[in-house]
N, C-alpha and C. Protein backbone atom coordinates (compact mmCIF):
# COMPACT_ATOMS: atom_id res chain seq x y z
N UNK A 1 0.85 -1.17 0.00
CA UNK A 1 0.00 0.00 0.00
C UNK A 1 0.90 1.24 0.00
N UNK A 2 0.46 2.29 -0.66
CA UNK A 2 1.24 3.41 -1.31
C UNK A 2 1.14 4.43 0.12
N UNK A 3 2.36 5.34 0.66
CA UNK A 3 2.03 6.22 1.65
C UNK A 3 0.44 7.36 0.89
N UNK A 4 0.56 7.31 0.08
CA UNK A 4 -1.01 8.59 -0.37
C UNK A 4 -1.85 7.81 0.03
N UNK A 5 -1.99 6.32 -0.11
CA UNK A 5 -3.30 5.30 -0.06
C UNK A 5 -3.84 5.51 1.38
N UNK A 6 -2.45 5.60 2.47
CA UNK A 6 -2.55 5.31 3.63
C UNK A 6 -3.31 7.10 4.46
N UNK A 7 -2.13 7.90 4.36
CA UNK A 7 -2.51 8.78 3.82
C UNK A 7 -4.52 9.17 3.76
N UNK A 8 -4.46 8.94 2.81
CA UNK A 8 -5.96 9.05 2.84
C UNK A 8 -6.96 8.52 3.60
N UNK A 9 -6.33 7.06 3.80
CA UNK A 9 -7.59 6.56 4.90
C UNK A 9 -7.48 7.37 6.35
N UNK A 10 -5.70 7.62 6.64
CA UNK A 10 -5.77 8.66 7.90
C UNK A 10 -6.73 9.17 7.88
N UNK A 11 -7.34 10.05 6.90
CA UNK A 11 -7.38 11.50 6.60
C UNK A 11 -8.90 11.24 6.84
N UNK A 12 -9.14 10.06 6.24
CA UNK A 12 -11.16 9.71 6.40
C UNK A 12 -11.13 9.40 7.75
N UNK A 13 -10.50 9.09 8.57
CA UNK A 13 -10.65 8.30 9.76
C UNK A 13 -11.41 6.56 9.87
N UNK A 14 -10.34 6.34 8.50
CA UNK A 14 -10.86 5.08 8.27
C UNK A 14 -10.15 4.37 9.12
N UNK A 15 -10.66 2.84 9.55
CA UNK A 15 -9.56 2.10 10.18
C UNK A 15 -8.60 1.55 9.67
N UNK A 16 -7.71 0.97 10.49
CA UNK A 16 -6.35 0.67 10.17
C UNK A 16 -6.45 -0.43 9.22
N UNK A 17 -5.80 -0.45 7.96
CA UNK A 17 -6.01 -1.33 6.97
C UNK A 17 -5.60 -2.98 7.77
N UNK A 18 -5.50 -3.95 7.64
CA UNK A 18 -5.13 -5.23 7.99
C UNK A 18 -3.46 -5.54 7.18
N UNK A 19 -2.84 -5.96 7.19
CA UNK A 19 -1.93 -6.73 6.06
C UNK A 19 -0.82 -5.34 6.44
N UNK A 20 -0.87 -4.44 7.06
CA UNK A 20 0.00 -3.67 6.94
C UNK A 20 1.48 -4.07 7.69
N UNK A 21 2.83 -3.75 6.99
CA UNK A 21 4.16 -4.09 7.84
C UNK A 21 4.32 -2.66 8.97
N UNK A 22 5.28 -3.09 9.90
CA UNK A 22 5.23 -2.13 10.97
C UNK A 22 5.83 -0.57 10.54
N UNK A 23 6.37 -0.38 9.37
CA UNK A 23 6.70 0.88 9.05
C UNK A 23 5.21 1.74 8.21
N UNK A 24 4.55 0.91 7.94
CA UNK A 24 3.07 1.41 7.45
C UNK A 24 2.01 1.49 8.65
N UNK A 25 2.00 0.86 9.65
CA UNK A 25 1.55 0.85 10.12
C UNK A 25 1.89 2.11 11.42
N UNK A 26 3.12 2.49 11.58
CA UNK A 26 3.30 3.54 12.03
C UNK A 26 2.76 4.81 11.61
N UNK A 27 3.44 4.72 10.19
CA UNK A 27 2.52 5.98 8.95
C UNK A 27 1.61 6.09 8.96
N UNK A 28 0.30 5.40 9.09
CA UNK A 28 -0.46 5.10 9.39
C UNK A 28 -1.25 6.08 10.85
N UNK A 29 -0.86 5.49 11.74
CA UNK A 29 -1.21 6.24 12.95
C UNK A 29 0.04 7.80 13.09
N UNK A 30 0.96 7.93 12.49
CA UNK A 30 0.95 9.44 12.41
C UNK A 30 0.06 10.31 11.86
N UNK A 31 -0.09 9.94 10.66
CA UNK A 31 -0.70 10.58 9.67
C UNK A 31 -2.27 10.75 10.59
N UNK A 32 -2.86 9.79 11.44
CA UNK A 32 -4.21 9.93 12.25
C UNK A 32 -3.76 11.41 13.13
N UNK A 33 -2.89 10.86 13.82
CA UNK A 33 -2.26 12.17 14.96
C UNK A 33 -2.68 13.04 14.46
N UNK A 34 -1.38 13.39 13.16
CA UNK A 34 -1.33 14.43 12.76
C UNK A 34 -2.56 15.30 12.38
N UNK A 35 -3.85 14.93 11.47
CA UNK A 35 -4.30 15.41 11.29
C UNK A 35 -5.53 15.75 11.96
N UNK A 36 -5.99 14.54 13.19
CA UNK A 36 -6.56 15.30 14.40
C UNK A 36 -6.20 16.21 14.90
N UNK A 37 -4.49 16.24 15.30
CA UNK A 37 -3.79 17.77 16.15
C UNK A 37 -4.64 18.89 15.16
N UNK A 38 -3.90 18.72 14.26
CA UNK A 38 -4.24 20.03 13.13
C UNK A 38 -5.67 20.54 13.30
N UNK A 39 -6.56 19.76 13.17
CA UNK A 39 -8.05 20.13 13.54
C UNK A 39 -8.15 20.49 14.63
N UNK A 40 -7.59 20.10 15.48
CA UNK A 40 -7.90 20.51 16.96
C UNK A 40 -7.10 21.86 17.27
N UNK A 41 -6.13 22.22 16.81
CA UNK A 41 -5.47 23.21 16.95
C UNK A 41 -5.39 24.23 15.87
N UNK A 42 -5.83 23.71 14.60
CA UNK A 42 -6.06 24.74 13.84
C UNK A 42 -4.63 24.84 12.98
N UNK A 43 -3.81 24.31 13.46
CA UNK A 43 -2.18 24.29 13.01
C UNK A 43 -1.97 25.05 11.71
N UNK A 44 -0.98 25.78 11.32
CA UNK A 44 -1.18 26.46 9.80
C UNK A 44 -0.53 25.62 9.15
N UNK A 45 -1.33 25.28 7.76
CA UNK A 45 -0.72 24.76 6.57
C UNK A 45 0.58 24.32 6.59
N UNK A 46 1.51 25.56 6.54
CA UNK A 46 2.97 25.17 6.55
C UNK A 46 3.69 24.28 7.35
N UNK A 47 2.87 24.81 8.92
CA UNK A 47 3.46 23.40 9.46
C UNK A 47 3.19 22.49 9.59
N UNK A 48 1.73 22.38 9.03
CA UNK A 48 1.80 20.44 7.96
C UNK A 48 2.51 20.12 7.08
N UNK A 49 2.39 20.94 6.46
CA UNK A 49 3.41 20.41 4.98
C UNK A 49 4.94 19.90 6.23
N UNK A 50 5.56 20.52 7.10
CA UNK A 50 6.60 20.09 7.25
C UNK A 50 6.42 18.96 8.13
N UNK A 51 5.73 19.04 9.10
CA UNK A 51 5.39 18.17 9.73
C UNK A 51 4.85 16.58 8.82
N UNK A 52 4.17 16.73 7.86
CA UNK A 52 4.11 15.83 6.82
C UNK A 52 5.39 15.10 6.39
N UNK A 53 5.98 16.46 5.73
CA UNK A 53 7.10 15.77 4.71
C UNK A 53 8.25 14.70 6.31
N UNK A 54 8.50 15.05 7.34
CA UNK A 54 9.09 14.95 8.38
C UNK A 54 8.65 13.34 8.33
N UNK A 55 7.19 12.72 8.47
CA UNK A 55 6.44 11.99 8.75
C UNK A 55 7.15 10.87 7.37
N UNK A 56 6.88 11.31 6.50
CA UNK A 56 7.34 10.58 5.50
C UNK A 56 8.94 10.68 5.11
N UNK A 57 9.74 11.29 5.00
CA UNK A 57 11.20 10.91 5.48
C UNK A 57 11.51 9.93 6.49
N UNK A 58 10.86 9.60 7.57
CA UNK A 58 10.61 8.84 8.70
C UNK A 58 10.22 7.22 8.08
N UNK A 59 9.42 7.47 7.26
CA UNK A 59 8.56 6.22 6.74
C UNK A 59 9.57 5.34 5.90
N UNK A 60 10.03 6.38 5.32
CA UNK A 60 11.03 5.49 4.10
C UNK A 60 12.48 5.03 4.84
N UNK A 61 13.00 5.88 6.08
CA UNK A 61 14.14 5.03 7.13
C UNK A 61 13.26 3.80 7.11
N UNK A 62 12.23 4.01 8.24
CA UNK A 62 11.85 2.28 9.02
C UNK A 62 11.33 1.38 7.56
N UNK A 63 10.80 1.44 6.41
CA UNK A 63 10.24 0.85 5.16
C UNK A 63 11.68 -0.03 5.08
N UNK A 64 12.71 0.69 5.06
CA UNK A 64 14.40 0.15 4.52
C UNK A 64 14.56 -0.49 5.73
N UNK A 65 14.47 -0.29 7.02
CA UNK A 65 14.77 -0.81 7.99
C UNK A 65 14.10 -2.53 7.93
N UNK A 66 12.62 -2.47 7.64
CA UNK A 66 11.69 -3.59 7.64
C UNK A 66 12.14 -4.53 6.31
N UNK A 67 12.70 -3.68 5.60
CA UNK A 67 12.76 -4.44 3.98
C UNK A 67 14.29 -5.42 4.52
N UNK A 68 15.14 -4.69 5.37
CA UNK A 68 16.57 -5.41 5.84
C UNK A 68 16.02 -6.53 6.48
N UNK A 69 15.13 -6.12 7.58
CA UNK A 69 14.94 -7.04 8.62
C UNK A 69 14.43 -8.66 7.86
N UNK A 70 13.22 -8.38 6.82
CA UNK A 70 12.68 -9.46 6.65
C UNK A 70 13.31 -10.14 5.95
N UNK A 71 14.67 -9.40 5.07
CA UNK A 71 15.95 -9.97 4.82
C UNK A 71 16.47 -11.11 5.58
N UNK A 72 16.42 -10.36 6.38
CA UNK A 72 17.43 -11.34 7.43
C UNK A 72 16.80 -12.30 7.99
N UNK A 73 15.49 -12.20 8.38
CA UNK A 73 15.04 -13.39 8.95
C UNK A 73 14.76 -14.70 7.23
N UNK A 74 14.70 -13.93 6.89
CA UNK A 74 14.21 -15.53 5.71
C UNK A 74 16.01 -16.14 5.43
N UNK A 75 17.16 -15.14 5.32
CA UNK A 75 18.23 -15.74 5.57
C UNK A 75 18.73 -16.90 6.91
N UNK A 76 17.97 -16.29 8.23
CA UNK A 76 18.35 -16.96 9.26
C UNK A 76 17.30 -18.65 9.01
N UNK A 77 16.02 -18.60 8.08
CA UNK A 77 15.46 -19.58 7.93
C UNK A 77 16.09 -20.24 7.17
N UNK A 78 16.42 -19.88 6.28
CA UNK A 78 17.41 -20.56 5.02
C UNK A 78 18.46 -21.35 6.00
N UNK A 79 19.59 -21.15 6.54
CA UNK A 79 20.48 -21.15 7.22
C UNK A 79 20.03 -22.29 8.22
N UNK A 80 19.17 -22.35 8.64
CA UNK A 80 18.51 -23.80 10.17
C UNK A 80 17.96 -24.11 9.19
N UNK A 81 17.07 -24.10 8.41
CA UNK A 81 16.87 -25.60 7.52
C UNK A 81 18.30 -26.04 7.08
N UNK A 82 18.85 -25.26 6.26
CA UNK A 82 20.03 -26.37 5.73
C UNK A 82 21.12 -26.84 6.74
N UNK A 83 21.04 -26.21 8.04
CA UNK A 83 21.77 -26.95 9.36
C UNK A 83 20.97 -28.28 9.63
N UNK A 84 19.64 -28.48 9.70
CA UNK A 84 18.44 -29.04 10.09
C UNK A 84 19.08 -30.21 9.08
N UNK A 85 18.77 -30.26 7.85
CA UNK A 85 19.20 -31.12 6.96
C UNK A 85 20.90 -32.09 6.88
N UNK A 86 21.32 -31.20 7.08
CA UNK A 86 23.22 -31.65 7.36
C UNK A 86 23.08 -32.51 8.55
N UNK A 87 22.43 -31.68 9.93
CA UNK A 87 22.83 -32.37 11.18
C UNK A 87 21.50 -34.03 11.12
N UNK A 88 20.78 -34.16 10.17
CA UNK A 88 20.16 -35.13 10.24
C UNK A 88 20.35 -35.94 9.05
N UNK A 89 21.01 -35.66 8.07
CA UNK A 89 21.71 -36.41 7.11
C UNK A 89 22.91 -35.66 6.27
N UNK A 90 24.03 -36.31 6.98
CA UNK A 90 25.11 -35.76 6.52
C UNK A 90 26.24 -35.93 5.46
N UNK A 91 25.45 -35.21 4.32
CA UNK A 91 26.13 -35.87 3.28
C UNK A 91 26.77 -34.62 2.41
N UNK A 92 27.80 -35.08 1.50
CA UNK A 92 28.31 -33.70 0.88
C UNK A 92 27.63 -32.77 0.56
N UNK A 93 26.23 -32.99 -0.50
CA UNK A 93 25.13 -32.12 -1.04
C UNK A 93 24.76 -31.32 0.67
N UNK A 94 24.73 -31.74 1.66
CA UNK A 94 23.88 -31.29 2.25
C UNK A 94 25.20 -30.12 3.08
N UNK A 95 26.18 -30.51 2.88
CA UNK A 95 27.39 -29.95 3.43
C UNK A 95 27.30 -28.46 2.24
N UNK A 96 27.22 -29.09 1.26
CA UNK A 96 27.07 -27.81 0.27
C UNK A 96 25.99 -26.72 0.16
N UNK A 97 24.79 -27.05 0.73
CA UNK A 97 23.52 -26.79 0.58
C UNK A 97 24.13 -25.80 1.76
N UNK A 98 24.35 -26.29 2.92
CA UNK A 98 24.17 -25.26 4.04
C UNK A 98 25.49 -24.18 3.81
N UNK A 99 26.83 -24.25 2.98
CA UNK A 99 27.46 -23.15 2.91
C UNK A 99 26.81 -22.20 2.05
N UNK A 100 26.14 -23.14 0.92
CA UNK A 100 25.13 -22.15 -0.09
C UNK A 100 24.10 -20.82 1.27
N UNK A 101 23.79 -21.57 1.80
CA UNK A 101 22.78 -21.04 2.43
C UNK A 101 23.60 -19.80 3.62
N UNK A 102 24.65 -19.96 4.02
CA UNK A 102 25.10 -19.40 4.49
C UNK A 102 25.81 -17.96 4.32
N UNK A 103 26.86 -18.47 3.26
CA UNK A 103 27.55 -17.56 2.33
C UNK A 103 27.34 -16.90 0.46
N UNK A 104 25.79 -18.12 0.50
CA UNK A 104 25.20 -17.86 -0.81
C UNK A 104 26.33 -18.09 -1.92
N UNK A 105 27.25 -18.95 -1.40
CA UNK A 105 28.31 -19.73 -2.77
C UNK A 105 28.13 -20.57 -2.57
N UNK A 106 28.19 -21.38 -4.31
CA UNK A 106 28.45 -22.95 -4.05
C UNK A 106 29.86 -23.07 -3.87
N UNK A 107 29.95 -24.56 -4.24
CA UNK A 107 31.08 -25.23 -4.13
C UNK A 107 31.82 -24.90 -5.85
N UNK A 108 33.18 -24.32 -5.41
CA UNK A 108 34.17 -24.06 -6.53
C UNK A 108 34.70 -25.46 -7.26
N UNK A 109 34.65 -25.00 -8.84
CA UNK A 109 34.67 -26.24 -9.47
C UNK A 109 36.37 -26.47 -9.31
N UNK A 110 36.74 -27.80 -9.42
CA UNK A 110 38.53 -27.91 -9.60
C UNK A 110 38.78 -27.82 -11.31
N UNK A 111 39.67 -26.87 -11.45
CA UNK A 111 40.30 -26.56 -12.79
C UNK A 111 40.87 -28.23 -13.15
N UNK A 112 40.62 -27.84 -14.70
CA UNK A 112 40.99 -29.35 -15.24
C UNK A 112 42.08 -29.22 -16.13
């Protein structure tokens, strides 16, 4: 879901979409904050716009942050299955499988 998509439902006081990752889902409830404060205080324009743009500079750190993270965990899954596999049948392929999985190389061919 696009920050404008989200964005907008803030803005209706729609509820929180379902399926969202935790950097949308933050955006999400700023963007609510934000634009209750504003109503409630009347806030001028300008310092939405900055307060906005602030909100979304913010979004795209934790978005990169979440995009690393889920990196890493499907690596750390990769990595215990092919341990999982080696330590319960230990055979070269499986010796290979888990450095694959580890260091994402195979096994170097011998020059002929």
């Amino acid at each position: 879901m696009t920050p404008e998509v989200i964005e907008d439902l803030a803005y209706q006081g729609q509820e929180m979409p379902q399926g969202l990752n935790a950097a949308q889902q933050m955006l999400f409830q700023s963007f609510r904050r934000l634009y209750a404060y504003a109503k409630l205080t009347h806030m001028p324009l300008e310092q939405g716009k900055r307060e906005k743009l602030a909100l979304l500079r913010e979004y795209e750190k934790r978005s990169a942050q979440v995009v690393h993270m889920e990196k890493t965990w499907a690596m750390w899954q990769r990595i215990e299955a092919a341990a999982n596999r080696y330590g319960a049948e230990r055979t070269l392929e499986n010796a290979d499988a888990f450095v694959q999985a580890v260091y994402g190389v195979g096994r170097k061919e011998k020059p002929r």
